[in-house]
N, C-alpha and C. Protein backbone atom coordinates (compact mmCIF):
# COMPACT_ATOMS: atom_id res chain seq x y z
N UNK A 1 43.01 18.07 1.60
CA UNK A 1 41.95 17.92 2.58
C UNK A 1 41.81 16.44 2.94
N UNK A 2 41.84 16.51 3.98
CA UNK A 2 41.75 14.79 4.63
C UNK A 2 40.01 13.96 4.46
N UNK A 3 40.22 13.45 4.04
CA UNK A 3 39.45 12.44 3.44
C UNK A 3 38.29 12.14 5.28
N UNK A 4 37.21 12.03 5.53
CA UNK A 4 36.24 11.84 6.73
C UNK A 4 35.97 10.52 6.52
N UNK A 5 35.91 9.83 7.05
CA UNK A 5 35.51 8.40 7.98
C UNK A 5 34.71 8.45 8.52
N UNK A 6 33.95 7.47 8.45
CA UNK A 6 32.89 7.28 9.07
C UNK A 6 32.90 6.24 10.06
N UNK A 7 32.71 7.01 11.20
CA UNK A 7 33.09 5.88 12.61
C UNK A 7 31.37 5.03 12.82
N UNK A 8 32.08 3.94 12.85
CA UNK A 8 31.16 2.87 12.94
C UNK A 8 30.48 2.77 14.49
N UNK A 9 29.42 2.84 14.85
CA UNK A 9 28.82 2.96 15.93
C UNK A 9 28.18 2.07 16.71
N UNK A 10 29.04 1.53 17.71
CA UNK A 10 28.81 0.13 18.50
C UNK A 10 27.69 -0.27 18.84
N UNK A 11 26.62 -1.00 18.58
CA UNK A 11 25.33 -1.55 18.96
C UNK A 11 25.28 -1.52 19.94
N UNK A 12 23.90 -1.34 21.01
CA UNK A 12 23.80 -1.34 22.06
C UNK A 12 22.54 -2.59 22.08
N UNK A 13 21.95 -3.24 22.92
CA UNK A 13 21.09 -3.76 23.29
C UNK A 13 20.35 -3.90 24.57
N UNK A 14 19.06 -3.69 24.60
CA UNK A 14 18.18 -2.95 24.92
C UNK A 14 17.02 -4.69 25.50
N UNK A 15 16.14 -4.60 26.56
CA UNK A 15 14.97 -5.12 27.31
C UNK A 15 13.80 -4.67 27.92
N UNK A 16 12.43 -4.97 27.33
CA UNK A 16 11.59 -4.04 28.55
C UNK A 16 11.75 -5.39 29.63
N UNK A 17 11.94 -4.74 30.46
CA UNK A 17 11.25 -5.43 31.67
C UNK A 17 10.36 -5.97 32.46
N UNK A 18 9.38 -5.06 31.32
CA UNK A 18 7.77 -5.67 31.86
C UNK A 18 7.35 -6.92 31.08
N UNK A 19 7.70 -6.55 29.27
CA UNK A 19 7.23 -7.57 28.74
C UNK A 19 8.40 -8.27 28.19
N UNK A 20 9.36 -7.94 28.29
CA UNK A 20 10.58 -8.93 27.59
C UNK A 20 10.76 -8.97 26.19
N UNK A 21 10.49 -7.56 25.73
CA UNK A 21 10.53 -7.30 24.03
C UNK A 21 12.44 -6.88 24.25
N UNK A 22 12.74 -7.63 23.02
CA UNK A 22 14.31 -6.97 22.36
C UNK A 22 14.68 -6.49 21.64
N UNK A 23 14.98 -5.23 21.88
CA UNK A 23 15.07 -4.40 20.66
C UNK A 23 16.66 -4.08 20.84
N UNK A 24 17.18 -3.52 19.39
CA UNK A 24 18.95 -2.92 19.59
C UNK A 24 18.68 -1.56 19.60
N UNK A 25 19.60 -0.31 19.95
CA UNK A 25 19.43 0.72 20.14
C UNK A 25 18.88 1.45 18.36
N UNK A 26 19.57 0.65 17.01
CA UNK A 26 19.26 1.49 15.43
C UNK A 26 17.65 0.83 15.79
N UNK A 27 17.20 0.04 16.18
CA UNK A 27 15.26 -0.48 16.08
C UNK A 27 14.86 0.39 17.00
N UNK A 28 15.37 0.93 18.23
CA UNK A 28 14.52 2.02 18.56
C UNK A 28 14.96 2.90 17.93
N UNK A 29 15.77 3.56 17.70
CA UNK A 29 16.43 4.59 16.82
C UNK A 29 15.10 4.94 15.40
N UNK A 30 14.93 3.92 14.50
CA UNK A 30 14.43 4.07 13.60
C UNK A 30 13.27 3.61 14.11
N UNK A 31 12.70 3.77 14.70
CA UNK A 31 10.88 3.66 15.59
C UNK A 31 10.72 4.98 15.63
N UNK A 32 11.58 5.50 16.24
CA UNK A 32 11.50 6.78 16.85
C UNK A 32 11.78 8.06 15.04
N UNK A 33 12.21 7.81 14.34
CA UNK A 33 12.39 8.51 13.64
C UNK A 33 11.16 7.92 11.99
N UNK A 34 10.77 6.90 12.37
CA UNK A 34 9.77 6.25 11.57
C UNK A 34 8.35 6.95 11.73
N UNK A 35 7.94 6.71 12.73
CA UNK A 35 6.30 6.58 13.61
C UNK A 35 6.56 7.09 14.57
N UNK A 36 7.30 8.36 15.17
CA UNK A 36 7.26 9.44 16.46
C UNK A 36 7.04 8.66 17.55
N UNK A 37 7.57 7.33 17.26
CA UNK A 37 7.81 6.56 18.90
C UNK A 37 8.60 7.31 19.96
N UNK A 38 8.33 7.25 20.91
CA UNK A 38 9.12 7.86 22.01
C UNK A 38 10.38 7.16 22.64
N UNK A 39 10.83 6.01 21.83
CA UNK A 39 12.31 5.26 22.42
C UNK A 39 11.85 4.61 24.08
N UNK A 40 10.17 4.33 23.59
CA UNK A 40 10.25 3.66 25.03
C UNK A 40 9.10 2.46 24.74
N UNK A 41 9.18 1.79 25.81
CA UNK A 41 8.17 0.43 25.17
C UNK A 41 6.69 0.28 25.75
N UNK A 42 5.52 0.25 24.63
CA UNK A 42 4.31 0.73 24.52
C UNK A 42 3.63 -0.52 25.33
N UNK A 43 4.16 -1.77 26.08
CA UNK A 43 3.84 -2.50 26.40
C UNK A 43 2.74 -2.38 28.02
N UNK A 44 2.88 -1.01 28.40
CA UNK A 44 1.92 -0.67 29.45
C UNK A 44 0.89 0.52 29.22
N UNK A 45 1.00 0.68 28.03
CA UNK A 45 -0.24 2.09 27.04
C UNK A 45 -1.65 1.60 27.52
N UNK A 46 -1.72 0.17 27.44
CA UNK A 46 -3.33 0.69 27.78
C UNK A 46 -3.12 -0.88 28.23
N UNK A 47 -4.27 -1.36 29.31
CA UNK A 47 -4.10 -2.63 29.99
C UNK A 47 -5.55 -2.91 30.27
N UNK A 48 -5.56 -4.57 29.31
CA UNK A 48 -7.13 -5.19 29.28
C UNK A 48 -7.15 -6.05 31.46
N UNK A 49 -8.76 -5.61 31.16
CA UNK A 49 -9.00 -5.92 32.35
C UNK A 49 -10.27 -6.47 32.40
N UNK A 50 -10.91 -7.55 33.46
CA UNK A 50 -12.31 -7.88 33.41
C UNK A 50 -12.71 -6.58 34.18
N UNK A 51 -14.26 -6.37 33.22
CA UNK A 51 -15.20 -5.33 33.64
C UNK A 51 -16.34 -6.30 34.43
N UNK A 52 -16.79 -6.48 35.58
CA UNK A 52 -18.16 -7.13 35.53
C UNK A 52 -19.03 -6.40 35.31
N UNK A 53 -19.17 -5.15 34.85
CA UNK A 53 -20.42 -5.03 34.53
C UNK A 53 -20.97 -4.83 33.29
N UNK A 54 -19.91 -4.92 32.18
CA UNK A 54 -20.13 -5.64 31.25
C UNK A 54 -20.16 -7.12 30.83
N UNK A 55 -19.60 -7.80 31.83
CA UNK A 55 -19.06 -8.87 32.24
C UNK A 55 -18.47 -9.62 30.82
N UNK A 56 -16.92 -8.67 30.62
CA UNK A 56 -16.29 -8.85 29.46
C UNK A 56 -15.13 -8.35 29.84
N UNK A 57 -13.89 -8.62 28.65
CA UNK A 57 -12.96 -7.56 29.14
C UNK A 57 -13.34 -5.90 28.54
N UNK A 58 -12.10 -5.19 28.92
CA UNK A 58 -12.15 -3.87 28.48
C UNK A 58 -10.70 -3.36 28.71
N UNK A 59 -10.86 -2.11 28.09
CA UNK A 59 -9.39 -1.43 27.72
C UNK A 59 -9.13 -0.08 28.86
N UNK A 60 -8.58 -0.33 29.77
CA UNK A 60 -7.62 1.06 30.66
C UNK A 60 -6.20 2.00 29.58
N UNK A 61 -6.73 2.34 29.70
CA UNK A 61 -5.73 4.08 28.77
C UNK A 61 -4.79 4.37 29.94
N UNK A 62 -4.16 4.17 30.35
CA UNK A 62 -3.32 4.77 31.77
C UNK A 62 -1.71 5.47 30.68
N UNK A 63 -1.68 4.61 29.43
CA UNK A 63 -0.50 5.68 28.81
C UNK A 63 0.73 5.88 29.70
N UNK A 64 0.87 4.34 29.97
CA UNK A 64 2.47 4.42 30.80
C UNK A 64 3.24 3.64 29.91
N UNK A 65 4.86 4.73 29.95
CA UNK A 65 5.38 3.83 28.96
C UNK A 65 6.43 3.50 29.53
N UNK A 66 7.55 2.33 29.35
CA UNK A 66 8.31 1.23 30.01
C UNK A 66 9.90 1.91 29.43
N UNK A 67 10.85 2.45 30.41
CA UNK A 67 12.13 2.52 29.57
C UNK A 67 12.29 1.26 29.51
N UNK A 68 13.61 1.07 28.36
CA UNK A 68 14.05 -0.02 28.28
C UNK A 68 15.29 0.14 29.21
N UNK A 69 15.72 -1.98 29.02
CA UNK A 69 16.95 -1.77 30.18
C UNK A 69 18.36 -2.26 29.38
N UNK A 70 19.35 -1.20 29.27
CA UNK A 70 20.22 -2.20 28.69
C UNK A 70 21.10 -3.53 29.12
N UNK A 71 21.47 -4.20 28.19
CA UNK A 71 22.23 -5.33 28.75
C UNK A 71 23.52 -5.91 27.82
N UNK A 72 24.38 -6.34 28.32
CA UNK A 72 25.37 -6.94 26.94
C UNK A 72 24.52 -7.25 25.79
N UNK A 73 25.73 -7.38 24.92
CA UNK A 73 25.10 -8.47 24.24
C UNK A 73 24.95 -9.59 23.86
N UNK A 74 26.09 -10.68 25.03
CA UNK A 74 25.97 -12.07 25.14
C UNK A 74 24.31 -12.00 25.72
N UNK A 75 23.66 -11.25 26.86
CA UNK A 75 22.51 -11.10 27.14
C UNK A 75 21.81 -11.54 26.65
N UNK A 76 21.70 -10.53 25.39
CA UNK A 76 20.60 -10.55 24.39
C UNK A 76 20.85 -11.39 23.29
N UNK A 77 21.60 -11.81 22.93
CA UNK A 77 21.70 -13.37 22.26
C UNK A 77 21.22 -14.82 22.69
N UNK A 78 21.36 -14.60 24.21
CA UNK A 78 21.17 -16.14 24.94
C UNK A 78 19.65 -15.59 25.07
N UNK A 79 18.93 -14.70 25.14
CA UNK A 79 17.77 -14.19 25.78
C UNK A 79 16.85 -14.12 24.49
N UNK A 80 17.37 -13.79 23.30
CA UNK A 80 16.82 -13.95 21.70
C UNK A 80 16.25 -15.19 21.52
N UNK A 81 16.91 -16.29 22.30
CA UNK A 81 17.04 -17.50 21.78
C UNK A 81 15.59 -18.31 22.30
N UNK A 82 14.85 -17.47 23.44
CA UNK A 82 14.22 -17.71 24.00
C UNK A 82 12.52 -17.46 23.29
N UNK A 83 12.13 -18.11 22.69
CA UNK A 83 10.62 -17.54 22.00
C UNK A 83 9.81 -17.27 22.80
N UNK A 84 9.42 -17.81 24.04
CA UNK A 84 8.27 -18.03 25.18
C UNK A 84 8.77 -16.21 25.85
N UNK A 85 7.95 -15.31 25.63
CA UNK A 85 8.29 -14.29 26.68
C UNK A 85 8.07 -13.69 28.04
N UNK A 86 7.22 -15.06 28.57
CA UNK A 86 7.10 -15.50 29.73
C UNK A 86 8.47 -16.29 30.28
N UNK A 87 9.08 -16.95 29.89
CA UNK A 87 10.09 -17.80 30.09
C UNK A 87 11.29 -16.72 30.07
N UNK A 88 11.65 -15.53 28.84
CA UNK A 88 12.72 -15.07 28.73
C UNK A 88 12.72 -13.98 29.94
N UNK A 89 11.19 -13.54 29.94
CA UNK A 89 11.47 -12.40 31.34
C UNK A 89 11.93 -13.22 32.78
N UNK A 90 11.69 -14.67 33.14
CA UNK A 90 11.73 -15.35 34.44
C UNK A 90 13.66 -15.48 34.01
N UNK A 91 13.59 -15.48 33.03
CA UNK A 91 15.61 -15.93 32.69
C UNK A 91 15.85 -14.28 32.84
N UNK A 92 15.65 -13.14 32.32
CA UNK A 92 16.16 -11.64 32.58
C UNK A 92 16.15 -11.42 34.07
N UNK A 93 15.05 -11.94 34.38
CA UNK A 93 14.75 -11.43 36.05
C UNK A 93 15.73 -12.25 36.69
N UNK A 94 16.54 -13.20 36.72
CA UNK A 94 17.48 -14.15 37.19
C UNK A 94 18.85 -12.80 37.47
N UNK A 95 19.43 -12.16 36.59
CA UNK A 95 20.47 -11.42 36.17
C UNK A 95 20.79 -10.39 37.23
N UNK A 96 21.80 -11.08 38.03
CA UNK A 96 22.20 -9.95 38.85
C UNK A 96 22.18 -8.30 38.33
N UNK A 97 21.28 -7.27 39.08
CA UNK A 97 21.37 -6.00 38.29
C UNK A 97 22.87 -5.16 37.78
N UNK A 98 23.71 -5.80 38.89
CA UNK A 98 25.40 -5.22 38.69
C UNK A 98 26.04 -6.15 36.90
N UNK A 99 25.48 -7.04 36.82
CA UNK A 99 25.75 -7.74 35.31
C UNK A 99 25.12 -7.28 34.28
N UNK A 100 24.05 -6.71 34.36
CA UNK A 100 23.21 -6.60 33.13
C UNK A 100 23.82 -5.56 32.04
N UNK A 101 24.96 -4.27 32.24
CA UNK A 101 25.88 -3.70 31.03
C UNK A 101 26.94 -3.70 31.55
């Protein structure tokens, strides 16, 4: 009987677009099989807003969630490198859409 191998399974890497979180495809993988994440990014679930008539902020529930976008992974190395995620989304948003996998 022939001996099974285990084929090694090429990383993918992954961007939201809204907020510029990086995740690889095993971190959503194991989100999703951890804490019944849905493999999508929670970064538009609920969105603070001024109330004036509390005249404070407050929390909108709208429960929209963000696919991610894939991209190489020179991408997401030069884009890792970036701490500010204001700065890394203005560098993602640069990326011709025909380049990004």
């Amino acid at each position: 009987m022939a001996k099974k191998t285990k084929v090694k399974k090429k990383e993918k890497y992954f961007i939201c677009p809204s907020c510029g979180i990086l995740q690889t495809e095993s971190e959503i993988l194991k989100d999703v099989r951890m804490s019944g994440s849905v493999g999508m990014c929670y970064c538009q679930f609920s969105t603070q807003y001024w109330d004036e008539k509390i005249n404070d902020f407050d929390v909108d529930t709208p429960r929209i969630f963000v696919d991610f976008i894939e991209i190489k992974k020179e991408m997401y190395e030069g884009l890792r490198k970036q701490i500010n995620t204001a700065l890394r989304l203005q560098m993602f948003r640069t990326i011709p859409k025909g380049k990004l996998k």
